[in-house]
N, C-alpha and C. Protein backbone atom coordinates (compact mmCIF):
# COMPACT_ATOMS: atom_id res chain seq x y z
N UNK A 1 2.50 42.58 -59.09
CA UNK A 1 3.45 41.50 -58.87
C UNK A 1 4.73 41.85 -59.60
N UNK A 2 5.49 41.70 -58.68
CA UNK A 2 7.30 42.02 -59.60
C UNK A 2 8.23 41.63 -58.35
N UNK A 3 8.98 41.02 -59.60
CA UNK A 3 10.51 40.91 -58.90
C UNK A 3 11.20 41.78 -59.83
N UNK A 4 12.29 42.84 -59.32
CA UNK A 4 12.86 44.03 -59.76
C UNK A 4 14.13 42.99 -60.89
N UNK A 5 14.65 43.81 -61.53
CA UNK A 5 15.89 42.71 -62.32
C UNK A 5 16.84 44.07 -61.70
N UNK A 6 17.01 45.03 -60.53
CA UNK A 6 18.26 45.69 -59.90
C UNK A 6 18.63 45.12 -58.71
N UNK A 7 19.68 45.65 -58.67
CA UNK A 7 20.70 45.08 -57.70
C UNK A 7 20.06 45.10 -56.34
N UNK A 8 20.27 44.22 -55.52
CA UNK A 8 19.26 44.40 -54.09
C UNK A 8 19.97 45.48 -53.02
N UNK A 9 21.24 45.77 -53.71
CA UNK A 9 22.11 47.19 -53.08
C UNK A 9 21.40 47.96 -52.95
N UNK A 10 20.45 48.58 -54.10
CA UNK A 10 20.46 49.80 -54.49
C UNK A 10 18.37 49.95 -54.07
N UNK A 11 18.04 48.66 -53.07
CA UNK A 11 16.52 48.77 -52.98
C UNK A 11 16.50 48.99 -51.85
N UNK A 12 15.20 50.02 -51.31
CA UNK A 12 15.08 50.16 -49.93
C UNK A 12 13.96 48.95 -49.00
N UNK A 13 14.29 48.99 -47.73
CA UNK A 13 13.75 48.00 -47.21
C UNK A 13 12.33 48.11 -47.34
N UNK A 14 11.50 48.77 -47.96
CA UNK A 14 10.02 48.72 -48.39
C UNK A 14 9.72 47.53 -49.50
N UNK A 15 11.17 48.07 -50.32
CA UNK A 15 10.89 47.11 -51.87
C UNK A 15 11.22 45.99 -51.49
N UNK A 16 12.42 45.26 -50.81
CA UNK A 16 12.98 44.54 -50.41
C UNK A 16 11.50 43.70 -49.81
N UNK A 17 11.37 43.75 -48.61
CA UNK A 17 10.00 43.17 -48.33
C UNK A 17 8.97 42.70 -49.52
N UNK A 18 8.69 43.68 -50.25
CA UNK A 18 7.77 43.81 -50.66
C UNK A 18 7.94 42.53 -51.97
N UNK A 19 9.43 42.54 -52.51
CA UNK A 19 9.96 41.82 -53.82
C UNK A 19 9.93 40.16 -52.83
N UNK A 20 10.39 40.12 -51.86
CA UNK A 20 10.78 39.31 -50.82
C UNK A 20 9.24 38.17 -51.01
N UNK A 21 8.22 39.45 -50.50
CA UNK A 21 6.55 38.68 -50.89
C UNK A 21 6.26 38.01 -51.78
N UNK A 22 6.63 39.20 -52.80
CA UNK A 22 6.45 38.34 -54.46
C UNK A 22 7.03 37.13 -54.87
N UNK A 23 8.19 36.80 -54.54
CA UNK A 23 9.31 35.62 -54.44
C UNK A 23 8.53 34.42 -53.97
N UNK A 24 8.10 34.42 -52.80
CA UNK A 24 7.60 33.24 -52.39
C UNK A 24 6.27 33.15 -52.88
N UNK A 25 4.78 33.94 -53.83
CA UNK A 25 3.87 34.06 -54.14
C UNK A 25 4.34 33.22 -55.56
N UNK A 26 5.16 33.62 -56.19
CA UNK A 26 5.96 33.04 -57.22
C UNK A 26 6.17 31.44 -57.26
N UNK A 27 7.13 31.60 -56.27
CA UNK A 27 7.27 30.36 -55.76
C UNK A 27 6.30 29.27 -56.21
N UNK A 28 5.31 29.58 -54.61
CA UNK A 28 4.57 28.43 -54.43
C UNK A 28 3.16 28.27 -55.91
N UNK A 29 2.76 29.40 -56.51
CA UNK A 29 2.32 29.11 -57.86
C UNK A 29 3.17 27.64 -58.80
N UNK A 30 4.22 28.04 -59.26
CA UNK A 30 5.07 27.30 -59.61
C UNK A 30 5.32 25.98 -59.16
N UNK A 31 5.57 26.18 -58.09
CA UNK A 31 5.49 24.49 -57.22
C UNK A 31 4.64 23.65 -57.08
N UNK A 32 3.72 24.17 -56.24
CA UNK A 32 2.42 23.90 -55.96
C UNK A 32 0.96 23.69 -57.00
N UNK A 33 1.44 24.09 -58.14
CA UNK A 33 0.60 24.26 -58.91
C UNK A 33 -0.88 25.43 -58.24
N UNK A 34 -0.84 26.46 -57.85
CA UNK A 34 -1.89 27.16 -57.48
C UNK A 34 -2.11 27.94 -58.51
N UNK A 35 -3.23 27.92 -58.34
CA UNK A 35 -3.91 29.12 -59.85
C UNK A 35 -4.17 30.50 -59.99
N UNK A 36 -3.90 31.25 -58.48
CA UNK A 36 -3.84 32.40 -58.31
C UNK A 36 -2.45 32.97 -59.26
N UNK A 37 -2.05 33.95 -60.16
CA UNK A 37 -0.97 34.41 -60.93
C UNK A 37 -0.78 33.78 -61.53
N UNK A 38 -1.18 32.50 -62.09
CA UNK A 38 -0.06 30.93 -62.70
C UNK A 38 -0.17 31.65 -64.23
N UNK A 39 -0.57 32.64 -64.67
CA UNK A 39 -0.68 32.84 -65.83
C UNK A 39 0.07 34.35 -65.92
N UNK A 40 0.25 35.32 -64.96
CA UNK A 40 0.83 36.98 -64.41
C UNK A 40 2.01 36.57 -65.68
N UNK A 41 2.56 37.33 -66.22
CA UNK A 41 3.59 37.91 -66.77
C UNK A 41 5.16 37.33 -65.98
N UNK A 42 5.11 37.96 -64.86
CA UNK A 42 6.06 37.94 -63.79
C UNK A 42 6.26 36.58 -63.12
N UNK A 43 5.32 35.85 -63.25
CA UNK A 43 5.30 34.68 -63.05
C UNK A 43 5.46 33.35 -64.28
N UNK A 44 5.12 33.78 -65.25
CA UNK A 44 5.60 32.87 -66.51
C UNK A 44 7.15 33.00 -66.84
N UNK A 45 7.87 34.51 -66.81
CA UNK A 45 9.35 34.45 -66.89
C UNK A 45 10.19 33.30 -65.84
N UNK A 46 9.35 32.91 -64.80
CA UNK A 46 10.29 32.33 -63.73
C UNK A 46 10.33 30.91 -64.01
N UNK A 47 8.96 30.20 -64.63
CA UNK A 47 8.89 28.96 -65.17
C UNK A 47 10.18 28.61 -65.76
N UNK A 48 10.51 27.69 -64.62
CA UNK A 48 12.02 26.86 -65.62
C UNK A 48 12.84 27.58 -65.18
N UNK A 49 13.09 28.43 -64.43
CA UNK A 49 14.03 29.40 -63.60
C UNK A 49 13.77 29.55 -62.10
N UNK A 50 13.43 27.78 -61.32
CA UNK A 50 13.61 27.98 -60.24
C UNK A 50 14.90 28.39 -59.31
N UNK A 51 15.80 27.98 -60.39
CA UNK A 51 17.33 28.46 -59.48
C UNK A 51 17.34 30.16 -59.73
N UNK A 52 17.35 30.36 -60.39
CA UNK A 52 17.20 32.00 -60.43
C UNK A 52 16.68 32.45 -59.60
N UNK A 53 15.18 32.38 -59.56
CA UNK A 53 14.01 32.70 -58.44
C UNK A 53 14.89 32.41 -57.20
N UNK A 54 15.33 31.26 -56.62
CA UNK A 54 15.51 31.00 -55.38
C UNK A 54 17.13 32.04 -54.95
N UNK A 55 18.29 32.03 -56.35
CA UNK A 55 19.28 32.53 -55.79
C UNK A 55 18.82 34.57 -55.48
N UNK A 56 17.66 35.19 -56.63
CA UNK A 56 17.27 36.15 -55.84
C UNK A 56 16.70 36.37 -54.56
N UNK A 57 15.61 35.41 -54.10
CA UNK A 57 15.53 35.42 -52.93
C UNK A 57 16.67 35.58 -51.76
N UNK A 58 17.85 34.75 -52.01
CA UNK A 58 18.97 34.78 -51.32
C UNK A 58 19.53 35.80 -51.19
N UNK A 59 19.54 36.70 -52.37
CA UNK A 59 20.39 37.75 -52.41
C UNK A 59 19.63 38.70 -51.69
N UNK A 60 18.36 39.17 -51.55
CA UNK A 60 17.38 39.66 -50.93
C UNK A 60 17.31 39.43 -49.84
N UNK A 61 17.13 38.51 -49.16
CA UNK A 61 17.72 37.88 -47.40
C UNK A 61 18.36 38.57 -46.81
N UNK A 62 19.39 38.62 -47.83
CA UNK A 62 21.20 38.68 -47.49
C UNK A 62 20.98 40.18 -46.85
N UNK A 63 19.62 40.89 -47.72
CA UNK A 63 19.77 42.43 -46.87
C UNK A 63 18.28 42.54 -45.78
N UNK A 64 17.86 42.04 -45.59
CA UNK A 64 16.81 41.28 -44.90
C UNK A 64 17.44 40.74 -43.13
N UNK A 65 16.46 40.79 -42.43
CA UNK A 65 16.78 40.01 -40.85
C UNK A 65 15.89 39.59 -40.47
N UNK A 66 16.22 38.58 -39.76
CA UNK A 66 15.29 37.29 -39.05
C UNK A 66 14.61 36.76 -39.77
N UNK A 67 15.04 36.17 -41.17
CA UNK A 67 14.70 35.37 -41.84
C UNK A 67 14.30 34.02 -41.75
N UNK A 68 13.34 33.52 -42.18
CA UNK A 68 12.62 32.11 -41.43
C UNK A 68 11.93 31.61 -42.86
N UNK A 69 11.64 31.81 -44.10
CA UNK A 69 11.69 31.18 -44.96
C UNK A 69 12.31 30.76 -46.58
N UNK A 70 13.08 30.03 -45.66
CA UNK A 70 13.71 29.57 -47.03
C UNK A 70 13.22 28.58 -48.16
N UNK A 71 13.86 28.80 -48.99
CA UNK A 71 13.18 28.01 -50.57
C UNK A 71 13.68 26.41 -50.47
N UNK A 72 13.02 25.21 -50.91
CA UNK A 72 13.33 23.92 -50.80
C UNK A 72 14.53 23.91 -52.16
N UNK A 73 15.59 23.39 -52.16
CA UNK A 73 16.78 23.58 -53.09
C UNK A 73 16.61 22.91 -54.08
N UNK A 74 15.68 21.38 -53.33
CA UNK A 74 15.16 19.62 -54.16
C UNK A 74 14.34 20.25 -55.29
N UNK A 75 13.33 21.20 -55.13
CA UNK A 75 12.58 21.77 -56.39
C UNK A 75 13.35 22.38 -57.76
N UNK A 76 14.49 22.82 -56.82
CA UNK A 76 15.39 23.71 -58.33
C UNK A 76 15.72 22.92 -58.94
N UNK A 77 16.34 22.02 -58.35
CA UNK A 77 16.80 20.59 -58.86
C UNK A 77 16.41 19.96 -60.05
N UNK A 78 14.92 19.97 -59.75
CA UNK A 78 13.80 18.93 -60.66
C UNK A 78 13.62 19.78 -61.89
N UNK A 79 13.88 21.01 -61.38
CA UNK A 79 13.21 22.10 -62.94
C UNK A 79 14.15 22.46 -63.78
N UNK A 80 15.02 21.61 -64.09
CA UNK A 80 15.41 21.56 -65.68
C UNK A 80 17.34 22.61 -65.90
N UNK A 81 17.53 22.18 -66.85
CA UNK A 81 19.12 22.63 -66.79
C UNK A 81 19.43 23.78 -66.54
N UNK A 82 18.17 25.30 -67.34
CA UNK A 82 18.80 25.87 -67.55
C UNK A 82 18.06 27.40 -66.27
N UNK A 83 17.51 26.65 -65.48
CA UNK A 83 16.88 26.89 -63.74
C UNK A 83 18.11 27.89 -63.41
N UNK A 84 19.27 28.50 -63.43
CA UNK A 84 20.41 28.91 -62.86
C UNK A 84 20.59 29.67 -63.35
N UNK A 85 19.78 30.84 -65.03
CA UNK A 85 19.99 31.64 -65.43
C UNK A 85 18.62 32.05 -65.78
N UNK A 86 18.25 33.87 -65.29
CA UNK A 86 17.42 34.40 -66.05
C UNK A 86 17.59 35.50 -66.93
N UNK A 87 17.11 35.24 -68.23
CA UNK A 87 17.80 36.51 -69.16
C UNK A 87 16.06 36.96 -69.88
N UNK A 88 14.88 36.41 -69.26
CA UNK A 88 13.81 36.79 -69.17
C UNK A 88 13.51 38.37 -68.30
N UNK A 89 12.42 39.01 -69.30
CA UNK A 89 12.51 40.45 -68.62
C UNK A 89 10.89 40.84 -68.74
N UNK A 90 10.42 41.55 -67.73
CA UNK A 90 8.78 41.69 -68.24
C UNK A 90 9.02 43.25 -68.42
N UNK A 91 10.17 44.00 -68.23
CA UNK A 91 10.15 45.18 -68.89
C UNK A 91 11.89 45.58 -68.73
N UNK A 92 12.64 46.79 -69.19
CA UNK A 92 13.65 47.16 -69.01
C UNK A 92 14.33 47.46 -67.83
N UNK A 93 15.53 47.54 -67.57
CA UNK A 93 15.85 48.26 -66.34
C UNK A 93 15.65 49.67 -66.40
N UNK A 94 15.94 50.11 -67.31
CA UNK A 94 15.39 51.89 -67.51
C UNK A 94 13.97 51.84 -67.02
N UNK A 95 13.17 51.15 -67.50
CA UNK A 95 11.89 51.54 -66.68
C UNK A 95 11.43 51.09 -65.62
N UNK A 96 12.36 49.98 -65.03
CA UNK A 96 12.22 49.74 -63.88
C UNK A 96 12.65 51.16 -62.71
N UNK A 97 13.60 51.46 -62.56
CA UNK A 97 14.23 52.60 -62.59
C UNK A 97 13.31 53.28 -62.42
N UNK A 98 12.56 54.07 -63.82
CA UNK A 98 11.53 55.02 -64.04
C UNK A 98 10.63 54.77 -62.53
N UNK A 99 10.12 53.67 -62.68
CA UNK A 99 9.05 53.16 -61.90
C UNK A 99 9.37 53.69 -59.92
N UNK A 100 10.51 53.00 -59.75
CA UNK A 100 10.83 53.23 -58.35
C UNK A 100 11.32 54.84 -58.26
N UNK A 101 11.28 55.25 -59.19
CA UNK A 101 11.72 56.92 -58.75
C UNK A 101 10.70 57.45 -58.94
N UNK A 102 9.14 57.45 -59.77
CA UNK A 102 7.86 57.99 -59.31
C UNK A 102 7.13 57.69 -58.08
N UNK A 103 8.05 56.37 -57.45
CA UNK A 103 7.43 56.26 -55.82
C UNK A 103 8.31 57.11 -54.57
N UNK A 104 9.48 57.81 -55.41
CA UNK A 104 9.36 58.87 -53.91
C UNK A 104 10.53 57.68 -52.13
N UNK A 105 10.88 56.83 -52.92
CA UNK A 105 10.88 56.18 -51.62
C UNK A 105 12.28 55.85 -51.49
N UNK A 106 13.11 55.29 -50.08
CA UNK A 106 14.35 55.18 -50.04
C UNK A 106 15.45 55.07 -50.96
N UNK A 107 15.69 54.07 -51.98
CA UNK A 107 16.13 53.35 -52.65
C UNK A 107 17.08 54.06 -53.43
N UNK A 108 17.88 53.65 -53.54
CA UNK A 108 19.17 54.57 -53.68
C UNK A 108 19.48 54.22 -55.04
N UNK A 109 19.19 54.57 -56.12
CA UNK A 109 19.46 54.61 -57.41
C UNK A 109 20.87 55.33 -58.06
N UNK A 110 21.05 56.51 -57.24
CA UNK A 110 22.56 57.51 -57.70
C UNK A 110 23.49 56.32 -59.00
N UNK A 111 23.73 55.39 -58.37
CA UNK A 111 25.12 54.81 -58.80
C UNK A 111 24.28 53.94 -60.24
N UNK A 112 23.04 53.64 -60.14
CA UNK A 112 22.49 52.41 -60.81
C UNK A 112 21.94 53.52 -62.11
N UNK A 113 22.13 54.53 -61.92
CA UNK A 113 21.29 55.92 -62.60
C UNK A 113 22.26 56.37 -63.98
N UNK A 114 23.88 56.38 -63.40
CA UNK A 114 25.19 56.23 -64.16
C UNK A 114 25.45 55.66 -65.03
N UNK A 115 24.97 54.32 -65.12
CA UNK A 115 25.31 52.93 -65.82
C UNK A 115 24.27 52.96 -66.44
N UNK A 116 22.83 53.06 -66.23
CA UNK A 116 22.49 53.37 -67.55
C UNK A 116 22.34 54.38 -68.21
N UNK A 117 23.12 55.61 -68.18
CA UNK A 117 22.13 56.68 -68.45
C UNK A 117 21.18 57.47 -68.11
């Protein structure tokens, strides 16, 4: 389970999907109260950061087509002031990084590779 903390520029449409999944698995834990993940790592950072959660989803869309589920806005709402910022991390961007470049797969890192080092 992961949502990446890089730019959705720089992900290929495998991860994209794939982060896209996690988003709404996220989600509906959180909402719904379901007990599948309600305890995951990746899923405790988002607690109290439904606006976060939902504006990545958006940004993820944005490179995404024929999109058909969107997030309810009324939930971000309810979850508290500071829902609109995440500065929660379940690991670095360097090793995020690390991670998607031992998979070999589209995702275009060059520029994201610069900035950190």
């Amino acid at each position: 389970m992961r949502v990446w903390d890089l730019p959705v520029q720089v992900l290929c449409t495998q991860h994209l999907l794939g982060e896209h999944n996690e988003i709404h698995t996220i989600w509906n834990v959180i909402t719904q109260g379901k007990k599948g993940f309600a305890h995951h790592p990746e899923t405790m950072r988002w607690r109290g950061r439904l606006g976060a959660l939902m504006r990545r989803h958006d940004e993820l869309v944005s490179r995404l087509w024929h999109h058909q589920t969107p997030l309810d806005i009324a939930l971000v709402r309810a979850d508290g002031p500071d829902t609109w910022v995440q500065d929660r991390m379940v690991e670095s961007v360097e090793s995020q990084v690390r991670n998607i470049q031992a998979k070999g797969c589209k995702c275009q890192l060059g520029s994201l590779l610069d900035k950190i080092g």
